[in-house]
C-alpha atoms as a PDB file:
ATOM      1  CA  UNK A   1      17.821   1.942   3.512  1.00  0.00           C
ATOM      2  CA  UNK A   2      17.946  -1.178   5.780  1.00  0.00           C
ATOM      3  CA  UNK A   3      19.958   0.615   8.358  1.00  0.00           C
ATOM      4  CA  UNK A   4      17.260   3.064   8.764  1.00  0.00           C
ATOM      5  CA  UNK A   5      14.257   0.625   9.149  1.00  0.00           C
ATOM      6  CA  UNK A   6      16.955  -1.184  11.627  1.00  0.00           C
ATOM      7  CA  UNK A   7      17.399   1.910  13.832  1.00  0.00           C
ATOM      8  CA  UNK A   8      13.504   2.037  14.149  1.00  0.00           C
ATOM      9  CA  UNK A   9      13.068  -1.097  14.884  1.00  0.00           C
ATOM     10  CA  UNK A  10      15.540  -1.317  17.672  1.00  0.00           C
ATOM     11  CA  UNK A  11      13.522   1.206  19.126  1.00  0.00           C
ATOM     12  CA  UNK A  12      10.263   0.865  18.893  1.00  0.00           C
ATOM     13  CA  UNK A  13      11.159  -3.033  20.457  1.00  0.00           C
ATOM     14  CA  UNK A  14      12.474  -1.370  23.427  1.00  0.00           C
ATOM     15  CA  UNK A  15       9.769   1.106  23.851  1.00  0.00           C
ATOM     16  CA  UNK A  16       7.138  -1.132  23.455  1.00  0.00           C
ATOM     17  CA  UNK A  17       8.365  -4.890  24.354  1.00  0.00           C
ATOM     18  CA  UNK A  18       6.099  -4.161  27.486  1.00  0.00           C
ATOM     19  CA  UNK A  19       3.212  -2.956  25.850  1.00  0.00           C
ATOM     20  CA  UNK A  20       2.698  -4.683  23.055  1.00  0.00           C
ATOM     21  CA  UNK A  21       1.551  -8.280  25.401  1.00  0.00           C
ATOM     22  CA  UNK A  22      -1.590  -6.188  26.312  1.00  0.00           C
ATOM     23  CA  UNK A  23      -2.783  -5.713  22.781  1.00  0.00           C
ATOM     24  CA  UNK A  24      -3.012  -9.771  21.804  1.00  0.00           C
ATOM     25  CA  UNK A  25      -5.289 -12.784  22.351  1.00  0.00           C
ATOM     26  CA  UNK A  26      -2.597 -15.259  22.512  1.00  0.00           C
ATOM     27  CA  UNK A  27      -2.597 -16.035  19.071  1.00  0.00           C
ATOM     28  CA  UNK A  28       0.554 -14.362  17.742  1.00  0.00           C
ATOM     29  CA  UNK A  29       3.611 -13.106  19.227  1.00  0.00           C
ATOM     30  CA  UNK A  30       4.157  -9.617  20.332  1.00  0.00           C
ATOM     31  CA  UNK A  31       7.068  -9.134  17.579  1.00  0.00           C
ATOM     32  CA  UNK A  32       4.679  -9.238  14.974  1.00  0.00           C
ATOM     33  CA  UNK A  33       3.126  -6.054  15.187  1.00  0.00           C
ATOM     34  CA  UNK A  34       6.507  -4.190  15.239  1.00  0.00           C
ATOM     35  CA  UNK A  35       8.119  -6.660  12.490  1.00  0.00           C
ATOM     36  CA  UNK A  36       5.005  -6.309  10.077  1.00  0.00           C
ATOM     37  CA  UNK A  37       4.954  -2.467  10.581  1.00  0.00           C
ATOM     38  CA  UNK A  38       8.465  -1.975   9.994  1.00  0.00           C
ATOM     39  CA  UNK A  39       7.848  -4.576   6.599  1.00  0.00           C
ATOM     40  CA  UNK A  40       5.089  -2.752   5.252  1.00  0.00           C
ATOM     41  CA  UNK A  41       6.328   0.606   5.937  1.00  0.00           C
ATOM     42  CA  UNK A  42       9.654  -0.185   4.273  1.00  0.00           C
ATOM     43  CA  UNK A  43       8.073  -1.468   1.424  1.00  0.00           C
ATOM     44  CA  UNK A  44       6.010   1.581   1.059  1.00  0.00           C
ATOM     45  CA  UNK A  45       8.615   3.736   1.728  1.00  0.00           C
ATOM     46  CA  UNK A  46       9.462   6.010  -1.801  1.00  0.00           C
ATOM     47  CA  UNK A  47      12.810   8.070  -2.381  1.00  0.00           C
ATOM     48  CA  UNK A  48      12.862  11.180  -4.628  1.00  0.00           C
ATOM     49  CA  UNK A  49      14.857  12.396  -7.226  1.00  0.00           C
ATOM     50  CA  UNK A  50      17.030  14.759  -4.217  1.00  0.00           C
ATOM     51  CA  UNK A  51      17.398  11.142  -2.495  1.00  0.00           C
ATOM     52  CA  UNK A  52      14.990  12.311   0.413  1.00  0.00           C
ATOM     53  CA  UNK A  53      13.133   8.840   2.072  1.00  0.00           C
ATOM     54  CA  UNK A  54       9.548   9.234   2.274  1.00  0.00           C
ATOM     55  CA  UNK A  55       7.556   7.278   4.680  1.00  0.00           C
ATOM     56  CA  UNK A  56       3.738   6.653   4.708  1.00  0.00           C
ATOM     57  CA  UNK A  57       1.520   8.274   6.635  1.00  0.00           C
ATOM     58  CA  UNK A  58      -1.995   5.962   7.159  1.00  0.00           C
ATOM     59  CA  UNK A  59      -1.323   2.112   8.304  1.00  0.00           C
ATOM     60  CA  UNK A  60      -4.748   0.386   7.965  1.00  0.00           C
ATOM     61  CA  UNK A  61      -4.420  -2.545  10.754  1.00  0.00           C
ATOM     62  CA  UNK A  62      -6.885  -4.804   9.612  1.00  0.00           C
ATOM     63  CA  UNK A  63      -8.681  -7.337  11.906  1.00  0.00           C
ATOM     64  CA  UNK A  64     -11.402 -10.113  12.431  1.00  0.00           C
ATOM     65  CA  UNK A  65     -14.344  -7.908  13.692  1.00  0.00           C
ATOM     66  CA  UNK A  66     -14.644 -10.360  16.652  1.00  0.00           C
ATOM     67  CA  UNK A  67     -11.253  -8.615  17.768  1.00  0.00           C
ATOM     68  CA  UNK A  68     -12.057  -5.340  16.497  1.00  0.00           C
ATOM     69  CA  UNK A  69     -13.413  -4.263  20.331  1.00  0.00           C
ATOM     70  CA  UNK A  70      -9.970  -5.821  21.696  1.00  0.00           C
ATOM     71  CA  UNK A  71      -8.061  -3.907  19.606  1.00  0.00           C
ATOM     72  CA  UNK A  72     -10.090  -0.886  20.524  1.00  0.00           C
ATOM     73  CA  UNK A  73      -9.399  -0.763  23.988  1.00  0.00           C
ATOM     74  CA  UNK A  74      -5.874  -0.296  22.626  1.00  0.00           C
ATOM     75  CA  UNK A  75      -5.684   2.269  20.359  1.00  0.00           C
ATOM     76  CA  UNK A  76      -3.518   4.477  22.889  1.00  0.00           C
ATOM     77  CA  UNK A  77      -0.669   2.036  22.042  1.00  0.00           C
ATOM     78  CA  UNK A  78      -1.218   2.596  18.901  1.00  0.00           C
ATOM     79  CA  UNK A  79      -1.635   6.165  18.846  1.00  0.00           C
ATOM     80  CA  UNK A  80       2.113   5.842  20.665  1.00  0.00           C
ATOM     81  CA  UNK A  81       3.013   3.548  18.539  1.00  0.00           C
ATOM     82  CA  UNK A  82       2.548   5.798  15.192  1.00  0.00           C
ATOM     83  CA  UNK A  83       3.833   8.984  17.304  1.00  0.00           C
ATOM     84  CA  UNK A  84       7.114   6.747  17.769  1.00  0.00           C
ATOM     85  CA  UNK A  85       7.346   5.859  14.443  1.00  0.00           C
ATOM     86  CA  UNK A  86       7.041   9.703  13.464  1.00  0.00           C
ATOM     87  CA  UNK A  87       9.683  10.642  16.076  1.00  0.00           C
ATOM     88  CA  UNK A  88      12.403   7.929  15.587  1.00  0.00           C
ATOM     89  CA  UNK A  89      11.521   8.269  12.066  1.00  0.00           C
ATOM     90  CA  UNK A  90      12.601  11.761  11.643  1.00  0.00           C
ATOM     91  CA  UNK A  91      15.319  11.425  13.849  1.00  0.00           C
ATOM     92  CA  UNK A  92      16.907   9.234  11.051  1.00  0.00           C
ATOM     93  CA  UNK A  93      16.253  11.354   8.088  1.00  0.00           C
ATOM     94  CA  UNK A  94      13.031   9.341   7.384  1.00  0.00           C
ATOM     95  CA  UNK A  95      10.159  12.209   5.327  1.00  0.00           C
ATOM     96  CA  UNK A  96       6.579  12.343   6.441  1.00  0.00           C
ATOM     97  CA  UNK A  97       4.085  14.509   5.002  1.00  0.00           C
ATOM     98  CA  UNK A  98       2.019  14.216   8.037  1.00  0.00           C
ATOM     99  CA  UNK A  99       1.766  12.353  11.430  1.00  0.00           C
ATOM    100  CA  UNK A 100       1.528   8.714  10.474  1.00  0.00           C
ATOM    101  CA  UNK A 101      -1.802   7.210  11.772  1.00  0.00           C
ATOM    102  CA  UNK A 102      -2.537   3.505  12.676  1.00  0.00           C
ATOM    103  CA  UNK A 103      -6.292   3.246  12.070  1.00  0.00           C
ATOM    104  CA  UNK A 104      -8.609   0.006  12.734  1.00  0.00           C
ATOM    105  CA  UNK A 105     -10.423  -2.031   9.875  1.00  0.00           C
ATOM    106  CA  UNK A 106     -12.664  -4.792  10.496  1.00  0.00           C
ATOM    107  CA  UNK A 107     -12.331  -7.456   7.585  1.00  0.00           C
ATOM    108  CA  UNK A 108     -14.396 -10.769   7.770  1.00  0.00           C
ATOM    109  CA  UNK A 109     -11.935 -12.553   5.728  1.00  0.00           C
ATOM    110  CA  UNK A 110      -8.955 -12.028   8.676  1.00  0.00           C
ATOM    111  CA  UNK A 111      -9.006 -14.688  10.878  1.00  0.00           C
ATOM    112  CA  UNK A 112      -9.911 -14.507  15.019  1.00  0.00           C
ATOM    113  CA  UNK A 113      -6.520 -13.705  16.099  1.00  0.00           C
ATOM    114  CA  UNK A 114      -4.863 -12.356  13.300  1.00  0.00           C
ATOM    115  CA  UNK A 115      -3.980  -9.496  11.513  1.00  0.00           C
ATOM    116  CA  UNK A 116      -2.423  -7.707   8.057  1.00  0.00           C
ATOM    117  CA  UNK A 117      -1.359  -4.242   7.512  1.00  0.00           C
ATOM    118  CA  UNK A 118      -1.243  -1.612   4.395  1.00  0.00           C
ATOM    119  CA  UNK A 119       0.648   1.440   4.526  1.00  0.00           C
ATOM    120  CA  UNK A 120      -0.581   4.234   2.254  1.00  0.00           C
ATOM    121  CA  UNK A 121      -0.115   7.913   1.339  1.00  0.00           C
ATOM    122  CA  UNK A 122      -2.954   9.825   1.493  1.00  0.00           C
ATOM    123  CA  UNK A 123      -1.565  13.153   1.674  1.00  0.00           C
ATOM    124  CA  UNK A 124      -0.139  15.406  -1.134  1.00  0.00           C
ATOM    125  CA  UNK A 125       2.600  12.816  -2.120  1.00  0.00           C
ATOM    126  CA  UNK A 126       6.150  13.631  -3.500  1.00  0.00           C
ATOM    127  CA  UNK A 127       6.247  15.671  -7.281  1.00  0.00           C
ATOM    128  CA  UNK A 128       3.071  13.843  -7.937  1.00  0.00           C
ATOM    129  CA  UNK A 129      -0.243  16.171  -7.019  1.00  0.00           C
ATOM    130  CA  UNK A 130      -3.567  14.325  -7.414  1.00  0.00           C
ATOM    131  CA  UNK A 131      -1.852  10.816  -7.197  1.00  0.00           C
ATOM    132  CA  UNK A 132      -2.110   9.887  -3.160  1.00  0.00           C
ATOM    133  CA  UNK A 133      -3.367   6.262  -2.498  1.00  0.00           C
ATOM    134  CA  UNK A 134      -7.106   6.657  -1.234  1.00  0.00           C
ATOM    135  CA  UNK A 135      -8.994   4.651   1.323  1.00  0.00           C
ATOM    136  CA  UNK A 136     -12.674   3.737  -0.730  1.00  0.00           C
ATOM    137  CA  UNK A 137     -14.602   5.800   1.278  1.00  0.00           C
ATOM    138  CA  UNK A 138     -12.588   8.573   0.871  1.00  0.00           C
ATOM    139  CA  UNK A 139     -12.155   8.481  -2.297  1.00  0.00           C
ATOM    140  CA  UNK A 140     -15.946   7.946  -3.360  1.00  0.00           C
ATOM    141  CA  UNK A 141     -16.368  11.575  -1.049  1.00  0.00           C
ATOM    142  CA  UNK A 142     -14.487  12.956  -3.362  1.00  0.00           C
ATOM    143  CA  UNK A 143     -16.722  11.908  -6.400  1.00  0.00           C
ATOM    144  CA  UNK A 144     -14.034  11.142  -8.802  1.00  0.00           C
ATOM    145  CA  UNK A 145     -14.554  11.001 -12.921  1.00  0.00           C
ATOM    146  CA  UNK A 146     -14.572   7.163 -13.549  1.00  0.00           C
ATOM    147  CA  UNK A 147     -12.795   6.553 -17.396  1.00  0.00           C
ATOM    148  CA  UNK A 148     -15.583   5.041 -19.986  1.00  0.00           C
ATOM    149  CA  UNK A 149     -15.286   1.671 -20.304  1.00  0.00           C
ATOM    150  CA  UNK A 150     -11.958   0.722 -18.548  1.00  0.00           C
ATOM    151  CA  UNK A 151     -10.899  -2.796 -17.826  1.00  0.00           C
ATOM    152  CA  UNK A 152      -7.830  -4.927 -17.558  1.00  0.00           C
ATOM    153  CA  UNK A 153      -7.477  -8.155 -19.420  1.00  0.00           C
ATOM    154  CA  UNK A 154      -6.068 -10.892 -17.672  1.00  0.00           C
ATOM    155  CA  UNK A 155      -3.437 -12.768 -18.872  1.00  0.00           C
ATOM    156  CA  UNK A 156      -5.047 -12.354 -22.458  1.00  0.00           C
ATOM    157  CA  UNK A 157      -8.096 -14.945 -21.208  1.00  0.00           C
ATOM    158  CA  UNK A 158     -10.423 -12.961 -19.320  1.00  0.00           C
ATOM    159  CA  UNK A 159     -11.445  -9.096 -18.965  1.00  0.00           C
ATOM    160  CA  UNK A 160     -12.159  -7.433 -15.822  1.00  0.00           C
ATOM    161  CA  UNK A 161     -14.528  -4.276 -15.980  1.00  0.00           C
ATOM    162  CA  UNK A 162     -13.271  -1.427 -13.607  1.00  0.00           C
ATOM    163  CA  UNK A 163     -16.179   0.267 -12.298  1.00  0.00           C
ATOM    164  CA  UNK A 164     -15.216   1.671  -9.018  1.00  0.00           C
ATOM    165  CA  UNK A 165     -13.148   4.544  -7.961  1.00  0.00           C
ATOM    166  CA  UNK A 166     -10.749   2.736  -6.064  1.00  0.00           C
ATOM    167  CA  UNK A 167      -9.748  -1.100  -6.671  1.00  0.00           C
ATOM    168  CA  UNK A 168      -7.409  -3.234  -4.633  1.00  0.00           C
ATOM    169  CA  UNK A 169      -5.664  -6.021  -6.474  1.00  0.00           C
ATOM    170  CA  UNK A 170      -3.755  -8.793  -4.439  1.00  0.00           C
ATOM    171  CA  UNK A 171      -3.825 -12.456  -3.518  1.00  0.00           C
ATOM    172  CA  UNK A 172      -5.931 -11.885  -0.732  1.00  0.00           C
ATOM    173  CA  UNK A 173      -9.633 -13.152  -0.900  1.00  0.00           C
ATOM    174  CA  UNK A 174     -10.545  -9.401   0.636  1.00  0.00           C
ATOM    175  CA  UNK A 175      -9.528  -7.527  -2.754  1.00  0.00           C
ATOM    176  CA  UNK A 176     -11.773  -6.252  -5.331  1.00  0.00           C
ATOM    177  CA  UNK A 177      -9.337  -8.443  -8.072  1.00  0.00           C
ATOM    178  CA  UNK A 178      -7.675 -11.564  -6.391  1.00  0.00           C
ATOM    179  CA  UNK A 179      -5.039 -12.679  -8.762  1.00  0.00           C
ATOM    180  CA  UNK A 180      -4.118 -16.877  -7.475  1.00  0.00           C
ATOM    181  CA  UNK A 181      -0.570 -16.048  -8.256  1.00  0.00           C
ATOM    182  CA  UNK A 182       1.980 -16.958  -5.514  1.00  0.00           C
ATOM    183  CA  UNK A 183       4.046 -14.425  -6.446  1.00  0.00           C
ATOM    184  CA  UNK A 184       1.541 -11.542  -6.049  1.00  0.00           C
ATOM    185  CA  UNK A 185       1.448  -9.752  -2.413  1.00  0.00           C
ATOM    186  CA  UNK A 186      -1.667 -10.735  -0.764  1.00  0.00           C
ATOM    187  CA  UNK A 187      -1.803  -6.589  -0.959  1.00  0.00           C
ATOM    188  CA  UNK A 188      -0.264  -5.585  -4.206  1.00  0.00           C
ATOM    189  CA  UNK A 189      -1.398  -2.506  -6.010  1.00  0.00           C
ATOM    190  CA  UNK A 190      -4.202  -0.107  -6.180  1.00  0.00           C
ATOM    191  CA  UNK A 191      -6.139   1.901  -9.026  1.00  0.00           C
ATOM    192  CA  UNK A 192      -7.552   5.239  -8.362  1.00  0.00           C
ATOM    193  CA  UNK A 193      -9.838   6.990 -11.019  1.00  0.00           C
ATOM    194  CA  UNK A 194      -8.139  10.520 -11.128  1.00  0.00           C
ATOM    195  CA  UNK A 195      -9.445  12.637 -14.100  1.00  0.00           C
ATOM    196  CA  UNK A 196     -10.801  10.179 -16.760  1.00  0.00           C
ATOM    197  CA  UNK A 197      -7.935   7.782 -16.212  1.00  0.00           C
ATOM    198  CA  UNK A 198      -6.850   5.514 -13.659  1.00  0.00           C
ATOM    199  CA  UNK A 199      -3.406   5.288 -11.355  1.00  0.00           C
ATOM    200  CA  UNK A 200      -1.832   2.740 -10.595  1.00  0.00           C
ATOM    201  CA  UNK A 201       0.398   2.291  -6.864  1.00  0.00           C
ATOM    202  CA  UNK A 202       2.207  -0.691  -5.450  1.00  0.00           C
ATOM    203  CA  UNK A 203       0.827  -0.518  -2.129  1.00  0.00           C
ATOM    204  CA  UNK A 204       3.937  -2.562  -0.711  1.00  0.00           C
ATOM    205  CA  UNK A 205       4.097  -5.257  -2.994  1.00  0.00           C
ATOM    206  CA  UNK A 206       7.225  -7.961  -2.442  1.00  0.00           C
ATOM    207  CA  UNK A 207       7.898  -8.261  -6.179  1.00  0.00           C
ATOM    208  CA  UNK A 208       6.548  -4.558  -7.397  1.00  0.00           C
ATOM    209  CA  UNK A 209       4.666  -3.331 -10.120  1.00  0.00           C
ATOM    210  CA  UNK A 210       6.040  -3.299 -13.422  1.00  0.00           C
ATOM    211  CA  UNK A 211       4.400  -0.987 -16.606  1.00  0.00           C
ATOM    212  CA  UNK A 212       5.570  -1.744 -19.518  1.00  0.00           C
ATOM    213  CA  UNK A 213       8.647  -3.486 -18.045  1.00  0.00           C
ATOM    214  CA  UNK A 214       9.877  -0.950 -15.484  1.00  0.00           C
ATOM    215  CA  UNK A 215       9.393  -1.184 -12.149  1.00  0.00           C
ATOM    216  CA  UNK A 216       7.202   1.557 -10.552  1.00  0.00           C
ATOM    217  CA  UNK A 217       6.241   2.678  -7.377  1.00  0.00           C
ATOM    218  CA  UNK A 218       2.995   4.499  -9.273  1.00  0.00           C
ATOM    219  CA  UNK A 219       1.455   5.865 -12.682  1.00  0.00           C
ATOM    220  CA  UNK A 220      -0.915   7.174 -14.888  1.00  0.00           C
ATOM    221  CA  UNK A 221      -2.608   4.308 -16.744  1.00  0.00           C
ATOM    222  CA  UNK A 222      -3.338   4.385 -20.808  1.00  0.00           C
ATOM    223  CA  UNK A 223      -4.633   2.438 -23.210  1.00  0.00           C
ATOM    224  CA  UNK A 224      -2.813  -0.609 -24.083  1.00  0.00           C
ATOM    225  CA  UNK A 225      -0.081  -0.119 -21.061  1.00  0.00           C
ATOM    226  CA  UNK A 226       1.134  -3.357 -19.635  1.00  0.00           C
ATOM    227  CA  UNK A 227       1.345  -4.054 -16.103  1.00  0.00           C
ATOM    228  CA  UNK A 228       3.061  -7.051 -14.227  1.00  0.00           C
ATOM    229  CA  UNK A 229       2.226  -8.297 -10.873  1.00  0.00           C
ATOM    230  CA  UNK A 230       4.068 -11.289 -10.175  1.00  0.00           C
ATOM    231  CA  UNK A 231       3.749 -13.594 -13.355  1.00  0.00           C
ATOM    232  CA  UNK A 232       0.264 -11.686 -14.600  1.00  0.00           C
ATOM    233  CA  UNK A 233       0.269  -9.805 -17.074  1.00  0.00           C
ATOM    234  CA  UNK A 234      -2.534  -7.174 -17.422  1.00  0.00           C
ATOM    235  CA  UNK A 235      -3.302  -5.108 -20.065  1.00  0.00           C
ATOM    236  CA  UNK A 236      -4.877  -1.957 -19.635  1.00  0.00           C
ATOM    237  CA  UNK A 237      -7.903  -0.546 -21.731  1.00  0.00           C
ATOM    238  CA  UNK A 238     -10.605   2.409 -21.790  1.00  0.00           C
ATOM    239  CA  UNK A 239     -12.419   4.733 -24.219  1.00  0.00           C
ATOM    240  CA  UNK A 240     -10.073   7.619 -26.223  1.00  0.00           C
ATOM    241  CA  UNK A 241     -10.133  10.757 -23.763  1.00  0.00           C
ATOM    242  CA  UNK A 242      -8.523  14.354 -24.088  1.00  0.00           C
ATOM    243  CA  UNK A 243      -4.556  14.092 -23.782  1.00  0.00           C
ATOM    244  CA  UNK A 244      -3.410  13.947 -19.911  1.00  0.00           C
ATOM    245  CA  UNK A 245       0.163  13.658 -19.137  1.00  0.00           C
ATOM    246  CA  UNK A 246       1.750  10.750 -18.305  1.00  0.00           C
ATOM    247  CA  UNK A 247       2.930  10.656 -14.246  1.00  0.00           C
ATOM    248  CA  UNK A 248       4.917   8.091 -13.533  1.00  0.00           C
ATOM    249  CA  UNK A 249       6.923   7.486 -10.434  1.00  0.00           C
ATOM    250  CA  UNK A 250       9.985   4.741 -10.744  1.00  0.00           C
ATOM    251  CA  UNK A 251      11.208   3.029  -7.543  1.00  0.00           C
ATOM    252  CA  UNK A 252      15.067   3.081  -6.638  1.00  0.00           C
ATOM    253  CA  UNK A 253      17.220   2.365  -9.434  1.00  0.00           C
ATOM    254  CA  UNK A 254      18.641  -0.544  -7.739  1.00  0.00           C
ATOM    255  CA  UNK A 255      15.122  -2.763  -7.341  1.00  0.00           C
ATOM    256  CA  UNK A 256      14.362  -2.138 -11.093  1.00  0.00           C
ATOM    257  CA  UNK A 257      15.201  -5.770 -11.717  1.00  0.00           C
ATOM    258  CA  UNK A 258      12.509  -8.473 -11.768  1.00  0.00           C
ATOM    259  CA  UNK A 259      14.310 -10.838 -10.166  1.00  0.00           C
ATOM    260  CA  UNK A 260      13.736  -8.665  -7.019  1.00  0.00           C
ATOM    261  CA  UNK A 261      13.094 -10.894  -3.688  1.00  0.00           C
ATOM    262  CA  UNK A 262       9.634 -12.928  -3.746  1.00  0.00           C
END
């Protein structure tokens, strides 16, 4: 897979060394945007049973909302940016459901000057239907059926309530559950309430998601399943509801290991 990402890169630094200058204050090099984009969406990236390479299609580029107007005035490197992605992507056998799209996020908690980027799925994705990350917003439009009484308990000390449709978990102060573990992703996984139960995704984790001690890219939660992110262990609870099927989607065989890279 690394020659792939490699290809992509090579190009999209030769396309855009120019460019790239424009978009930033001074406070980080211009290889960062390319180098994070090409992390993230590796990361993301999910291969199917056929052995097909799926790339995601929405890269939320957050920033301080003192840049946010900066960054505005270049979104049409962006926009080229994303089309070049889609393009050299393609041309090496990479699968997208749909254009990819780099889209703006003011976060207070990013620094003037800085930046961090997610890549998600949030169209029909692979065998799975009904299981494509979700932005909050969209998925609150979509009024999803929130389990009764779901929570995770933390490292068998404390219990955290899951009330919303859509919960980040990470290291990062910005998520709804900030696990202090330096081996959790400062963007590590998401829930999504889907039909009385919740699924989980690694949203580009470094060491994955684990359920029940295999490594998964995402699944349907049930009571009593337990997930690792880094060195937490999380055990997942809610009320008894009408039999759903189990979805689960392992990563490549070869990363099912936990002593993946940190």
């Amino acid at each position: 897979m690394n020659t792939t990402f490699d290809r992509i890169e090579a190009y999209l630094r030769a396309l855009f060394e120019k460019k790239l200058p424009k978009i930033f204050t001074g406070h980080q090099p211009d290889s960062t945007l390319v180098d994070e984009l090409l992390q993230v969406m590796q990361k993301t990236a999910l291969r199917d049973e056929t052995g097909k390479l799926y790339a995601p299609d929405l890269y939320l580029l957050r920033v301080s909302p003192q840049d946010l107007i900066e960054w505005q005035l270049h979104q049409d490197i962006l926009d080229e940016i994303a089309h070049s992605i889609h393009t050299i992507g393609e041309s090496v056998n990479l699968v997208f459901h749909k254009p990819p799209k780099i889209e703006l996020v003011p976060v207070a908690t990013i620094p003037v000057g800085g930046f961090s980027i997610a890549a998600h799925f949030v169209s029909k994705d692979l065998a799975l239907p009904d299981t494509a990350v979700m932005t909050t917003q969209e998925a609150e439009g979509n009024e999803p059926t929130l389990p009764e009484n779901a929570m995770l308990i933390i490292a068998g000390k404390s219990s955290y309530p899951l009330v919303k449709p859509v919960i980040d978990i990470g290291r990062h102060s910005g998520n709804d559950l900030v696990l202090s573990d330096l081996h959790v992703s400062r963007h590590h996984a998401q829930l999504r309430a889907i039909k009385n139960h919740y699924v989980i995704f690694d949203v580009g984790s470094t060491a994955g998601v684990y359920l029940n001690g295999r490594r998964i890219s995402q699944a349907t939660l049930h009571a009593g399943d337990v997930i690792r992110l880094g060195t937490v262990n999380l055990i997942y609870n809610q009320e008894p509801t009408s039999a759903f099927p189990t979805s689960v989607l392992p990563v490549d065989p070869i990363h099912d290991e936990p002593g993946d890279e940190l």
